[in-house]
N, C-alpha and C. Protein backbone atom coordinates (compact mmCIF):
# COMPACT_ATOMS: atom_id res chain seq x y z
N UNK A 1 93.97 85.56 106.40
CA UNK A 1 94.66 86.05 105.20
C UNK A 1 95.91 86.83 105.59
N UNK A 2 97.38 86.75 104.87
CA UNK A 2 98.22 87.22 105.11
C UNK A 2 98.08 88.83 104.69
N UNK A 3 98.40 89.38 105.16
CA UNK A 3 98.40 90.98 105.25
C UNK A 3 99.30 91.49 104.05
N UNK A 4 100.61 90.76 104.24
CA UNK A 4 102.01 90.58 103.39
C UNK A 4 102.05 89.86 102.21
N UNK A 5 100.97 89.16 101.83
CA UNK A 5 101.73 88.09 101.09
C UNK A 5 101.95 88.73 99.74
N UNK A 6 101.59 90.25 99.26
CA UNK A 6 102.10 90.34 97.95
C UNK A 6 103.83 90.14 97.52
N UNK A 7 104.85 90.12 99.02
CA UNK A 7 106.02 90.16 98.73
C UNK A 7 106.16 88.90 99.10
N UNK A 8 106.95 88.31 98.41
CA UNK A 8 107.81 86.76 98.78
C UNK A 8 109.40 86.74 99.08
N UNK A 9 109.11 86.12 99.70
CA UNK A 9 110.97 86.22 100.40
C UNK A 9 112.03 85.80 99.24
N UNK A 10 111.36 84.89 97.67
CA UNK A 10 112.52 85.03 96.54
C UNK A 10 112.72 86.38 96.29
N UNK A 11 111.93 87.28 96.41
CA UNK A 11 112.16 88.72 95.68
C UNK A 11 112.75 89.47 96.51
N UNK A 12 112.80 88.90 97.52
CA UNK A 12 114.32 89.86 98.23
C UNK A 12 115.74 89.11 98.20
N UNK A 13 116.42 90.38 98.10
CA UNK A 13 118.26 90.17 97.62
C UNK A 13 118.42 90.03 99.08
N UNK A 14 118.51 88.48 99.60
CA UNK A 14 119.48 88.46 100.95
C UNK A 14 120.66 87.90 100.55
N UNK A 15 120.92 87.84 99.55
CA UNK A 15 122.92 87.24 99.41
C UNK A 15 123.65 88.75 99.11
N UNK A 16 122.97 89.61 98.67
CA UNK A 16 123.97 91.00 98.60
C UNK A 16 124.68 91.39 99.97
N UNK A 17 124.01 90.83 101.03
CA UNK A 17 124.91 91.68 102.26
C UNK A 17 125.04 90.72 103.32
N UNK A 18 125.28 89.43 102.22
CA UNK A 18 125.53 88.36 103.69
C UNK A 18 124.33 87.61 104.31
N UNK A 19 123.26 87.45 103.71
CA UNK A 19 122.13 87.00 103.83
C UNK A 19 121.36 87.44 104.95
N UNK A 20 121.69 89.11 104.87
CA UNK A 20 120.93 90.16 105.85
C UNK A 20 120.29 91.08 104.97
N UNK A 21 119.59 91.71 105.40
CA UNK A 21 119.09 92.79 104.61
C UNK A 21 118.30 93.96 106.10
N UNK A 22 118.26 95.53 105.58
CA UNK A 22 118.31 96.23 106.50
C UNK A 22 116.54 96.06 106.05
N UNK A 23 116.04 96.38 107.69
CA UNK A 23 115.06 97.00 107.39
C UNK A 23 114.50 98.18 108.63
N UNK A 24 113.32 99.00 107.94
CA UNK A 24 113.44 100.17 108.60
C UNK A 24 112.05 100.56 109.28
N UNK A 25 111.21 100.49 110.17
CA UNK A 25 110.26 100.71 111.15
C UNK A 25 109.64 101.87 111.13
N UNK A 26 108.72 102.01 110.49
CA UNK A 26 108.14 103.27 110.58
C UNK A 26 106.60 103.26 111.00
N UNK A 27 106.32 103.68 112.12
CA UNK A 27 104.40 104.28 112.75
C UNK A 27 103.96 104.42 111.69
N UNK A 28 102.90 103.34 111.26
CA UNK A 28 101.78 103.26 110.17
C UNK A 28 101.20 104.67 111.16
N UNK A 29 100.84 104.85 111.95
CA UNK A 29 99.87 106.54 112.32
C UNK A 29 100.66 107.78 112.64
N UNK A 30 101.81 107.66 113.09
CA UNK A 30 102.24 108.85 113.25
C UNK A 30 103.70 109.03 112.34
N UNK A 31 103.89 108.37 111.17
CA UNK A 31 104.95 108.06 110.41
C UNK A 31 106.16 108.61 110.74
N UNK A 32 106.25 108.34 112.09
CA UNK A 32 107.74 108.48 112.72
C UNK A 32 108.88 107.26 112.13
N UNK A 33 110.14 107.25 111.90
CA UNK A 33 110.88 106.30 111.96
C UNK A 33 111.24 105.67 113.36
N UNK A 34 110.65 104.18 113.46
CA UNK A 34 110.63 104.13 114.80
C UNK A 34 112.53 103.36 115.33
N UNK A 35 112.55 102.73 114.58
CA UNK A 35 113.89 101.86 114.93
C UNK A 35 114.47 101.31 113.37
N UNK A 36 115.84 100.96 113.36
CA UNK A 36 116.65 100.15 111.77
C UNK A 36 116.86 98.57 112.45
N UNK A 37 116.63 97.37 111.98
CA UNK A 37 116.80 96.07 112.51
C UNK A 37 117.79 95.29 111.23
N UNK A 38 117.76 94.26 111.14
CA UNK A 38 118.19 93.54 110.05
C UNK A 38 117.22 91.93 110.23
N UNK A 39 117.17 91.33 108.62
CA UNK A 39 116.12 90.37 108.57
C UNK A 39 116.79 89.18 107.59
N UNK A 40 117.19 88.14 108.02
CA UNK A 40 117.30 87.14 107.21
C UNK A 40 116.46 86.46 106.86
N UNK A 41 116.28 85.17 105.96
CA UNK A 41 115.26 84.95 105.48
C UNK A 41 114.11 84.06 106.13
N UNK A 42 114.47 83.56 107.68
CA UNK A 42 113.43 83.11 108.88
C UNK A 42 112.91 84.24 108.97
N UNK A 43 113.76 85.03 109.64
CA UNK A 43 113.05 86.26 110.08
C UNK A 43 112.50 86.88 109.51
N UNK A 44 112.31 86.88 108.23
CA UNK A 44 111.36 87.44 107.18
C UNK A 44 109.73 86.59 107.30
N UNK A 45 110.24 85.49 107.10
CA UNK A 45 109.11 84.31 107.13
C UNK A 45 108.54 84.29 108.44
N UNK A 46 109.35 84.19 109.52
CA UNK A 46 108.33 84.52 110.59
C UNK A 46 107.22 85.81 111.13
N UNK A 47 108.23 86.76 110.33
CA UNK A 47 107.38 88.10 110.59
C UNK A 47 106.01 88.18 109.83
N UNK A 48 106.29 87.15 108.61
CA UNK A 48 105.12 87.48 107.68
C UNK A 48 103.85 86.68 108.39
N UNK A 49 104.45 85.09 108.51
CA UNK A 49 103.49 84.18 109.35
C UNK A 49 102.54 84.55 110.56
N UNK A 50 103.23 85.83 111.28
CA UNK A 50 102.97 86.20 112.71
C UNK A 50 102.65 87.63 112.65
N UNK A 51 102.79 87.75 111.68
CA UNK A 51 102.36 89.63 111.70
C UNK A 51 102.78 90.28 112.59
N UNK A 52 104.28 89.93 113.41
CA UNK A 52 104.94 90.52 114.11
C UNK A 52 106.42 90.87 113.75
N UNK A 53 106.92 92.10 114.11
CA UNK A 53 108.48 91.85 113.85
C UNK A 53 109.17 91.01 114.20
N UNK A 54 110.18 90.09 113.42
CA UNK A 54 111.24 89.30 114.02
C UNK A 54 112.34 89.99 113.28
N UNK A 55 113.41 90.07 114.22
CA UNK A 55 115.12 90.47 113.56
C UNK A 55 115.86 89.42 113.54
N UNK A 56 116.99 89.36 112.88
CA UNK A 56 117.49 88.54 113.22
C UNK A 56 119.15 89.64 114.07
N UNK A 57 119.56 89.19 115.28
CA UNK A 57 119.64 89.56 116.05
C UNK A 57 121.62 89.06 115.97
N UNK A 58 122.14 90.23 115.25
CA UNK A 58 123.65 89.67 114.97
C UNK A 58 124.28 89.70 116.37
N UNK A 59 124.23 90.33 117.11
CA UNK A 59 125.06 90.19 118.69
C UNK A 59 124.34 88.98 119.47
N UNK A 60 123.11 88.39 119.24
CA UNK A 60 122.61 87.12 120.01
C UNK A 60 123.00 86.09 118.70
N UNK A 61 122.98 86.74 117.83
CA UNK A 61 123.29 85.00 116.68
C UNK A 61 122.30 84.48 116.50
N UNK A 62 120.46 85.04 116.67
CA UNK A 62 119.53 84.24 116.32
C UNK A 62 118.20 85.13 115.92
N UNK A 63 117.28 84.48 115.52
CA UNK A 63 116.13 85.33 115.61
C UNK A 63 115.47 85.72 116.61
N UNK A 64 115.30 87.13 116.66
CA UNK A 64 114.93 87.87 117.94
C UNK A 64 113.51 88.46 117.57
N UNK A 65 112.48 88.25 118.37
CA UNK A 65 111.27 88.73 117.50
C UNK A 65 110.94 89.98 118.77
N UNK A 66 110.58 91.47 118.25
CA UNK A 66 110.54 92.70 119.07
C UNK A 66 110.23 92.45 120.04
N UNK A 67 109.92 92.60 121.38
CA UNK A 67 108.94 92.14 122.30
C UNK A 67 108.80 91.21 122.78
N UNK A 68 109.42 90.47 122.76
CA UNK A 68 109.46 88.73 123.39
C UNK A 68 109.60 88.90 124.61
N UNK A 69 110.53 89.75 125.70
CA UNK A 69 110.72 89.89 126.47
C UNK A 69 110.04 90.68 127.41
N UNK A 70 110.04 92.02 126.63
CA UNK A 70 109.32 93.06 127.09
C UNK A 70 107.63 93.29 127.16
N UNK A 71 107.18 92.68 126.02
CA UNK A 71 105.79 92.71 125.38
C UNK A 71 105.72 93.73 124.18
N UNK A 72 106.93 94.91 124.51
CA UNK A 72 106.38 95.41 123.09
C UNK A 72 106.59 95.66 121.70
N UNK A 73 105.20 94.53 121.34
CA UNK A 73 105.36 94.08 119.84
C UNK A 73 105.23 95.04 118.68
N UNK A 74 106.08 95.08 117.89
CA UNK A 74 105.63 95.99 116.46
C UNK A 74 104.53 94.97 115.82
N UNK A 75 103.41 95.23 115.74
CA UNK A 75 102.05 94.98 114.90
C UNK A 75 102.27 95.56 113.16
N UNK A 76 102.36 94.10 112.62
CA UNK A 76 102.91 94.61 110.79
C UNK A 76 101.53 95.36 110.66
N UNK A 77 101.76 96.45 109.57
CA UNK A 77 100.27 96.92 109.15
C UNK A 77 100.78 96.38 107.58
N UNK A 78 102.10 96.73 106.71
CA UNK A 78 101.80 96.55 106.08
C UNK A 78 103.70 96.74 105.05
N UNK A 79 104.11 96.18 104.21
CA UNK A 79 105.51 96.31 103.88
C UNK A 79 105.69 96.82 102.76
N UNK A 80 106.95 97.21 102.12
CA UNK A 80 107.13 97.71 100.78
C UNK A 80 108.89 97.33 100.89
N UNK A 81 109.12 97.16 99.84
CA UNK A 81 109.97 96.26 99.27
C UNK A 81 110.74 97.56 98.32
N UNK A 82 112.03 97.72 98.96
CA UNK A 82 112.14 98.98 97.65
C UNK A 82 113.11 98.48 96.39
N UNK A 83 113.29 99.34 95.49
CA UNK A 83 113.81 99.35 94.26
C UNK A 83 114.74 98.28 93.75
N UNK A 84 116.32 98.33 94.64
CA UNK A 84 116.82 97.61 94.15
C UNK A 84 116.93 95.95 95.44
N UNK A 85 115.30 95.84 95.97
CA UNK A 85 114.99 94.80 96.32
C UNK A 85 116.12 94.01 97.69
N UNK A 86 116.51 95.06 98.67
CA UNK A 86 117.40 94.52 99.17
C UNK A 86 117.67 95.56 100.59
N UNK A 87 116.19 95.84 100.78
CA UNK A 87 115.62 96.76 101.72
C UNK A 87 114.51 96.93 102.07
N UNK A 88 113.72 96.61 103.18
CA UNK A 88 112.37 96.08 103.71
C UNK A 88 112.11 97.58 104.35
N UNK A 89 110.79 98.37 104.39
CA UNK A 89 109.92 99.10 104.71
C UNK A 89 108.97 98.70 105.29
N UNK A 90 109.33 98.15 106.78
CA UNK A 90 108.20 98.37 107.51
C UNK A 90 107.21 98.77 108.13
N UNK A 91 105.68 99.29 107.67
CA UNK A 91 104.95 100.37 109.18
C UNK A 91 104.31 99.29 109.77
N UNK A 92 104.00 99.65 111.26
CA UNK A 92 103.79 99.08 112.11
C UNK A 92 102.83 99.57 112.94
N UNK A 93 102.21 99.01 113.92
CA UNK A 93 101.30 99.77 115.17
C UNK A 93 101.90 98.88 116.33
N UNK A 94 102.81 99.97 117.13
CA UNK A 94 103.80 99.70 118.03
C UNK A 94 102.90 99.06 119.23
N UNK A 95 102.99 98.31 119.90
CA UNK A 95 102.29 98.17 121.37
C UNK A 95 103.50 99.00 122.38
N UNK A 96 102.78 99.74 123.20
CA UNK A 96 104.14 99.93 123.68
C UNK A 96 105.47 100.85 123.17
N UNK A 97 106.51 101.10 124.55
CA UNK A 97 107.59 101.99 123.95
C UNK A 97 108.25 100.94 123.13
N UNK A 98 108.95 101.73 122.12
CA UNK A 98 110.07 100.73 120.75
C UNK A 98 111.32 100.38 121.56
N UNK A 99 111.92 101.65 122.51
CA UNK A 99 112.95 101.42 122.48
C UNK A 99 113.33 100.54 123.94
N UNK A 100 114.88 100.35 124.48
CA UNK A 100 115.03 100.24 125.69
C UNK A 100 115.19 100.76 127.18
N UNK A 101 115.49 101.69 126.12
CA UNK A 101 115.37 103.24 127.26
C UNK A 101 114.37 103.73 127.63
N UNK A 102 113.30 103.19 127.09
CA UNK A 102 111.77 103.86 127.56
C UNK A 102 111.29 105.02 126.88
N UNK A 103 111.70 105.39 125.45
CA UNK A 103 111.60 105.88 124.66
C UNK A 103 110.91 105.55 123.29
N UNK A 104 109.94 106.34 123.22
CA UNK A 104 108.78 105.52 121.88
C UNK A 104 109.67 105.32 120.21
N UNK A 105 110.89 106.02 120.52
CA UNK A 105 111.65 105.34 118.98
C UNK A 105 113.19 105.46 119.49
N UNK A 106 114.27 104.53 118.86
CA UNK A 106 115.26 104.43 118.97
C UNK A 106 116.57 105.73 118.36
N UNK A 107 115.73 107.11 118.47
CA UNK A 107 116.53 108.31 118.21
C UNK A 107 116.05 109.00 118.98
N UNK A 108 115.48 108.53 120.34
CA UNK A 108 114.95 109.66 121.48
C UNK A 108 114.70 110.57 120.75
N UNK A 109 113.51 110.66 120.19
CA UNK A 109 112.47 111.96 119.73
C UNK A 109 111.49 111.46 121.00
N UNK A 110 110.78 112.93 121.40
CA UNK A 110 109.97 112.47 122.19
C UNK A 110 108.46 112.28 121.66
N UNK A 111 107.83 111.91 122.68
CA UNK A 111 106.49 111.17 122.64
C UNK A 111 105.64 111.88 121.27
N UNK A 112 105.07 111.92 120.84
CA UNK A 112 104.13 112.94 120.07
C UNK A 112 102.93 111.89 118.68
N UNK A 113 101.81 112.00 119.39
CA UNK A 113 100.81 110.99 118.91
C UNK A 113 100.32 111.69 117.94
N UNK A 114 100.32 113.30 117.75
CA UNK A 114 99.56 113.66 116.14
C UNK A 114 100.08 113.07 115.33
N UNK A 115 99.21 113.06 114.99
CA UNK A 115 98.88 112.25 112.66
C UNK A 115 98.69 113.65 112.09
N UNK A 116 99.99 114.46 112.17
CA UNK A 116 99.45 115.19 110.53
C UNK A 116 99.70 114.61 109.53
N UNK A 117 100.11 113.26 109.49
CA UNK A 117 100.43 113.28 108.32
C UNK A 117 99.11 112.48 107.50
N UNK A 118 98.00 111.86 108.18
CA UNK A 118 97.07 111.53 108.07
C UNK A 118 95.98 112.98 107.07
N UNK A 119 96.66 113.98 107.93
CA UNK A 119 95.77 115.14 107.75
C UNK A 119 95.86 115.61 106.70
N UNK A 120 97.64 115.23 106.01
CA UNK A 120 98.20 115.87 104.85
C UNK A 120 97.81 115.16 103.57
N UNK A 121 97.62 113.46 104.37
CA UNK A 121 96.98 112.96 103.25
C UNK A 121 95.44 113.53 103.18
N UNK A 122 95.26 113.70 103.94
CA UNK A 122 93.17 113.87 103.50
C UNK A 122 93.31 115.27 102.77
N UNK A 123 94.43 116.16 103.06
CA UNK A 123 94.37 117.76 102.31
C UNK A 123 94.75 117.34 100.50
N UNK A 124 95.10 115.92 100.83
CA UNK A 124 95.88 115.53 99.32
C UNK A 124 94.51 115.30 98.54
N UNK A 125 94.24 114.48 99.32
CA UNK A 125 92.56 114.05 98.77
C UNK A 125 91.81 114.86 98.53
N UNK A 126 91.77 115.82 98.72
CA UNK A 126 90.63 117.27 98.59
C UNK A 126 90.88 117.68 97.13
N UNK A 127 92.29 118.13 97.63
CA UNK A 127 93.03 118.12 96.11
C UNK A 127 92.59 117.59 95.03
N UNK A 128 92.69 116.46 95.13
CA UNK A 128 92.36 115.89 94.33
C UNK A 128 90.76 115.80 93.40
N UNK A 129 89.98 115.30 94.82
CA UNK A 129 88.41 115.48 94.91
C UNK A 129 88.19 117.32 93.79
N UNK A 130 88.58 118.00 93.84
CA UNK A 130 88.73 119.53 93.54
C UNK A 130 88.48 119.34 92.32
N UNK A 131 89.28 118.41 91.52
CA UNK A 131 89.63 118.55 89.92
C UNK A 131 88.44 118.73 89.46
N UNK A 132 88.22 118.97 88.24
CA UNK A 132 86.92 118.86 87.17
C UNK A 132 86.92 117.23 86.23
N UNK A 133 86.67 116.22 86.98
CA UNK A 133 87.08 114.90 86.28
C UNK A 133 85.87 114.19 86.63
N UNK A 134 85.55 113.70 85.52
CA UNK A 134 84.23 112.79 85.47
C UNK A 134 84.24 112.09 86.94
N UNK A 135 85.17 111.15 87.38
CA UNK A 135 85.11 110.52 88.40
C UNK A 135 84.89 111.19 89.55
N UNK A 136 85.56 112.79 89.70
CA UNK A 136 84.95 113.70 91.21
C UNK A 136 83.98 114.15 90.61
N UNK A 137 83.42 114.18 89.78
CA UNK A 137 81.94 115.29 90.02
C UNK A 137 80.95 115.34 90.44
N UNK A 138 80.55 113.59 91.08
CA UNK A 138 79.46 113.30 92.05
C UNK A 138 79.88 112.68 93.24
N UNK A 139 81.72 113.57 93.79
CA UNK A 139 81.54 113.70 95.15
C UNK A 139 81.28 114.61 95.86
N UNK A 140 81.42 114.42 97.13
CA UNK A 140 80.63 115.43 98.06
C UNK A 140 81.48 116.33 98.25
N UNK A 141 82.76 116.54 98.08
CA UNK A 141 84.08 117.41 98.32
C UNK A 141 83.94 118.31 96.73
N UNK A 142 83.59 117.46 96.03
CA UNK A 142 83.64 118.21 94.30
C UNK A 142 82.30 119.39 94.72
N UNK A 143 81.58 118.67 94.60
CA UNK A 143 80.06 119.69 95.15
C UNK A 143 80.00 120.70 95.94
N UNK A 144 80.68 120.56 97.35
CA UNK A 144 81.04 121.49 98.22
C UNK A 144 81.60 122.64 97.58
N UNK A 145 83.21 122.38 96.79
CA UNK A 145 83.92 123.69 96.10
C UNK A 145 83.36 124.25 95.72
N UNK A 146 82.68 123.59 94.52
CA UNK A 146 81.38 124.25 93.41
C UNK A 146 80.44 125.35 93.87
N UNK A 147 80.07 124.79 95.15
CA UNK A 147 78.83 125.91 95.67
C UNK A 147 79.18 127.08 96.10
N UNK A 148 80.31 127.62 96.20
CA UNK A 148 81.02 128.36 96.08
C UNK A 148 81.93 128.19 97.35
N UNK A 149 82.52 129.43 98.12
CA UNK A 149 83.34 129.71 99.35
C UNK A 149 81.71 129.98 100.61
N UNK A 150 81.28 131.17 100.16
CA UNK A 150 79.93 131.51 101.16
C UNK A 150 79.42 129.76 101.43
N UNK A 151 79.11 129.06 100.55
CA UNK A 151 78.62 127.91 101.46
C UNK A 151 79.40 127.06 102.38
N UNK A 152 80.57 126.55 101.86
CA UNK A 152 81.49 126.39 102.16
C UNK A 152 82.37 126.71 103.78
N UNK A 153 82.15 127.98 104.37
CA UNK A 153 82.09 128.79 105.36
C UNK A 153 81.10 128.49 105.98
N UNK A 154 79.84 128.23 105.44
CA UNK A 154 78.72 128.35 106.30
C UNK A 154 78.86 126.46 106.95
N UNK A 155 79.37 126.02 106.36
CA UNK A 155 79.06 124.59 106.52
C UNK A 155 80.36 124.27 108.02
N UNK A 156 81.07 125.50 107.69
CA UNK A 156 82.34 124.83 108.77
C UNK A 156 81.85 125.43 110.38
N UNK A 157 80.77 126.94 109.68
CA UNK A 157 80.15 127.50 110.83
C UNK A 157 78.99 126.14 111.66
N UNK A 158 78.80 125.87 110.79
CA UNK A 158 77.80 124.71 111.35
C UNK A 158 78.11 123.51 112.48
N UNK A 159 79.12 123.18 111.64
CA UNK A 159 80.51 121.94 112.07
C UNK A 159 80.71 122.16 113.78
N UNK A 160 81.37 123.76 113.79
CA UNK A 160 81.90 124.50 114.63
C UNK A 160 80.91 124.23 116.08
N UNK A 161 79.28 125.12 115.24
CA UNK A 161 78.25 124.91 116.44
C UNK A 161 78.18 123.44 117.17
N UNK A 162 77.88 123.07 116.43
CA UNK A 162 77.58 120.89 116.92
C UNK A 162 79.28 120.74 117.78
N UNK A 163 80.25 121.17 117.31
CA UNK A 163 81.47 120.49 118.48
C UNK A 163 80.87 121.16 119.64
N UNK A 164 80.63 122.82 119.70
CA UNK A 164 80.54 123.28 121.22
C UNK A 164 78.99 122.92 122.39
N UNK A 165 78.17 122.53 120.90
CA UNK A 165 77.07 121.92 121.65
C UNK A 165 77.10 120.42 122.28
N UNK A 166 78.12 119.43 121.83
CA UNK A 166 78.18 118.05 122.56
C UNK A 166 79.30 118.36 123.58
N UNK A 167 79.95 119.25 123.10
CA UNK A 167 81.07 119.43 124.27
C UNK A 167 80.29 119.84 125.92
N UNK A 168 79.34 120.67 125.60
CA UNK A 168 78.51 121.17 126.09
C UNK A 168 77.94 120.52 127.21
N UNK A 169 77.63 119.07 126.38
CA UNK A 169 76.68 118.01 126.74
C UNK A 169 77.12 116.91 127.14
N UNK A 170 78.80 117.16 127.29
CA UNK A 170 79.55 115.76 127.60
C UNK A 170 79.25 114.79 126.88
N UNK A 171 78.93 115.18 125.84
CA UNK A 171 78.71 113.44 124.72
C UNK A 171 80.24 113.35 123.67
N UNK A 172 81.14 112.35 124.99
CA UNK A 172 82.30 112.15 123.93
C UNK A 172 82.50 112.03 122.44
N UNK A 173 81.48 110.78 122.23
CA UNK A 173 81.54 110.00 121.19
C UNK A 173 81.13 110.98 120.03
N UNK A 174 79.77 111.69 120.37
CA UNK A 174 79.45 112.59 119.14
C UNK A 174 80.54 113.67 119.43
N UNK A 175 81.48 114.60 120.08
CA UNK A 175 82.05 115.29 119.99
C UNK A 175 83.63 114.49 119.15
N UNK A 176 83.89 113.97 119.28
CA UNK A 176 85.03 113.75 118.87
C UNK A 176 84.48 113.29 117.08
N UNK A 177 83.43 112.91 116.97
CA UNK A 177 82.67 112.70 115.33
C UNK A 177 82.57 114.50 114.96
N UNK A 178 81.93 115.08 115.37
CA UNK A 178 81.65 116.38 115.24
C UNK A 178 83.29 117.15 114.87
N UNK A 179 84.23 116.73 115.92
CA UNK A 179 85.22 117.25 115.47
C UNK A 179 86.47 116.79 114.40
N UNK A 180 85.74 115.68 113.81
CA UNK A 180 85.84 114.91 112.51
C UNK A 180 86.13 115.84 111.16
N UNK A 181 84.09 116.20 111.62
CA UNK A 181 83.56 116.93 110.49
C UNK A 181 83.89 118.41 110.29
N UNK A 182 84.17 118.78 111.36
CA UNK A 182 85.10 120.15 111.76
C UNK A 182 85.89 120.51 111.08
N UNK A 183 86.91 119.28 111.34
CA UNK A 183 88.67 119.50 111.19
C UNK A 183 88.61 119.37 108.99
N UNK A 184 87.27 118.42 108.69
CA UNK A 184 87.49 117.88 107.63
C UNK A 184 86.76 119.06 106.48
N UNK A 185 85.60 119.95 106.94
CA UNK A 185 85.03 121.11 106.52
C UNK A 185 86.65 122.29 106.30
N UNK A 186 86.89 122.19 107.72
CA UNK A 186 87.68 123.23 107.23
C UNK A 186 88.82 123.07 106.68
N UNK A 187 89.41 121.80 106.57
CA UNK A 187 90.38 121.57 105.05
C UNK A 187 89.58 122.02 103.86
N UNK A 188 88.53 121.72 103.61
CA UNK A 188 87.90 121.91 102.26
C UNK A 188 88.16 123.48 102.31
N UNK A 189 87.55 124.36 103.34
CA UNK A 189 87.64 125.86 103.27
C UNK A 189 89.03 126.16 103.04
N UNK A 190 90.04 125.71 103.75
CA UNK A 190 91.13 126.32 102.97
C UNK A 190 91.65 125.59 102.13
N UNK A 191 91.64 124.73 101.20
CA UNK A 191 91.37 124.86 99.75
C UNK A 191 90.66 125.34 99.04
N UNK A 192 89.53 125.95 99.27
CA UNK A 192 89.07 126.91 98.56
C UNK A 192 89.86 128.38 98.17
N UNK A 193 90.57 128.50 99.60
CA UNK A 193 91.22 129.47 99.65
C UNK A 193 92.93 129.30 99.34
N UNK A 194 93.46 128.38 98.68
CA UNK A 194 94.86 127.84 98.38
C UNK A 194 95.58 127.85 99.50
N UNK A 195 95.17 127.32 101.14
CA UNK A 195 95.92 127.88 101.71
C UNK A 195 96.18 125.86 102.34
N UNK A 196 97.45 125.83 102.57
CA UNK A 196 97.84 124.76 102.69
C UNK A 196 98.45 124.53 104.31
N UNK A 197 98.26 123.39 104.56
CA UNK A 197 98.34 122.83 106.13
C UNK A 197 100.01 123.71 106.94
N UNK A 198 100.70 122.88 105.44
CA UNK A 198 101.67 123.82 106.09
C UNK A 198 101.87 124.69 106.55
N UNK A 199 101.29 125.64 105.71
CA UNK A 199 101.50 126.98 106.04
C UNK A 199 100.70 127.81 107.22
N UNK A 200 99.56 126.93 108.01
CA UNK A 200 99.15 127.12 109.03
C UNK A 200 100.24 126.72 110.08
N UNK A 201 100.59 125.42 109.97
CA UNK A 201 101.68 125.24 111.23
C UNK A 201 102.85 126.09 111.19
N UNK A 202 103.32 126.41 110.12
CA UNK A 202 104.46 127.44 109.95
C UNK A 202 104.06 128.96 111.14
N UNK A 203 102.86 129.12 111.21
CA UNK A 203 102.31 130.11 111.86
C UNK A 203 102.12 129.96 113.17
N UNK A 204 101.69 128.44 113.52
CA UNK A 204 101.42 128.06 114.59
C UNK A 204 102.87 127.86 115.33
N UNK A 205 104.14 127.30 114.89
CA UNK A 205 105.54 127.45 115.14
C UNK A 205 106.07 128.71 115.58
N UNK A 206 105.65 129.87 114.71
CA UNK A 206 106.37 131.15 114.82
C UNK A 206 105.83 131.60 116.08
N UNK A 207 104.73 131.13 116.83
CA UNK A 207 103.52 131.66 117.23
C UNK A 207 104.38 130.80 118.77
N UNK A 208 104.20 129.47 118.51
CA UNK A 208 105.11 128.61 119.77
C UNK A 208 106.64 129.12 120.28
N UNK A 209 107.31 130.22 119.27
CA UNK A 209 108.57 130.30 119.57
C UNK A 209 108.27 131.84 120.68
């Protein structure tokens, strides 16, 4: 099954700019902007067929698909098509550095594999889970708030014990689950307490300088 196929290559404007259109690379996990390419309408079709990037490649004059040379392929996760239809949003799961310089994106930012933004979505979700709405009230995040903060605390105290006991025990697999339930308890605790991701790293920054 195509990954892509909700977009079709009629619904993109490739005669507005010369039968190119920009498109833009962004880490489905660490939503970095990884590289800007351009895509005519093979290179659209092949990328979709192959679930790989292809450009089309104005200084070679042909379709250039990422990695052909090097090996490393941008892996489509998934596209969006914006507004006035004449601009491709790609995320991807990079194999490999993006750039040529040996650099994981084409604006030399360096290396950096956290997902907060993964994190910011799950703090979104809490959020959400929080409301008083028929649909959260028999989840486990709705229930948690409810029982008050004291349980709430006690549950992250719990969380806390089990990481230092597998750590303990050298059991990767359950420690890195344990620190799942950790990281995911104590989002709930500070929403209980309005206190938002940001404003921990803001601390953790002032704290790095």
């Amino acid at each position: 099954m195509n990954i892509n196929e909700e977009i079709q290559s009629q619904q993109i404007d490739f005669e507005k700019q010369n039968g190119l259109v920009p498109v833009i690379i962004q880490d489905s996990k660490t939503m970095r902007v990884l590289m800007l390419g351009f895509m005519n309408h093979e290179a659209f079709e092949k990328t979709q067929k192959e679930n790989k990037v292809t450009f089309f490649s104005r200084t070679k004059n042909r379709l250039w698909t990422k990695g052909e040379t090097s090996g490393n392929f941008l892996h489509v996760q998934k596209m969006h098509l914006d507004c006035d239809n004449d601009t491709l949003l790609i995320f991807v799961k990079p194999q490999g550095e993006v750039c040529h310089t040996g650099t994981d994106t084409c604006f030399g930012e360096e290396k950096n594999t956290a997902n907060i933004h993964f994190l910011q979505h799950l703090e979104n979700t809490i959020e959400k889970r929080s409301q008083d709405t028929e649909e959260n009230a028999s989840s486990y995040t709705n229930k948690l708030l409810k029982s008050g903060v004291h349980k709430v605390a006690q549950k992250v105290g719990e969380e806390a014990v089990e990481v230092v006991i597998d750590a303990m025990r050298g059991n990767k697999e359950r420690f890195k689950e344990e620190c799942g339930d950790l990281l995911y308890h104590l989002l709930v605790l500070m929403r209980s307490q309005d206190v938002k991701i940001d404003e921990v790293m803001e601390v953790l920054e002032k704290r790095h300088k």
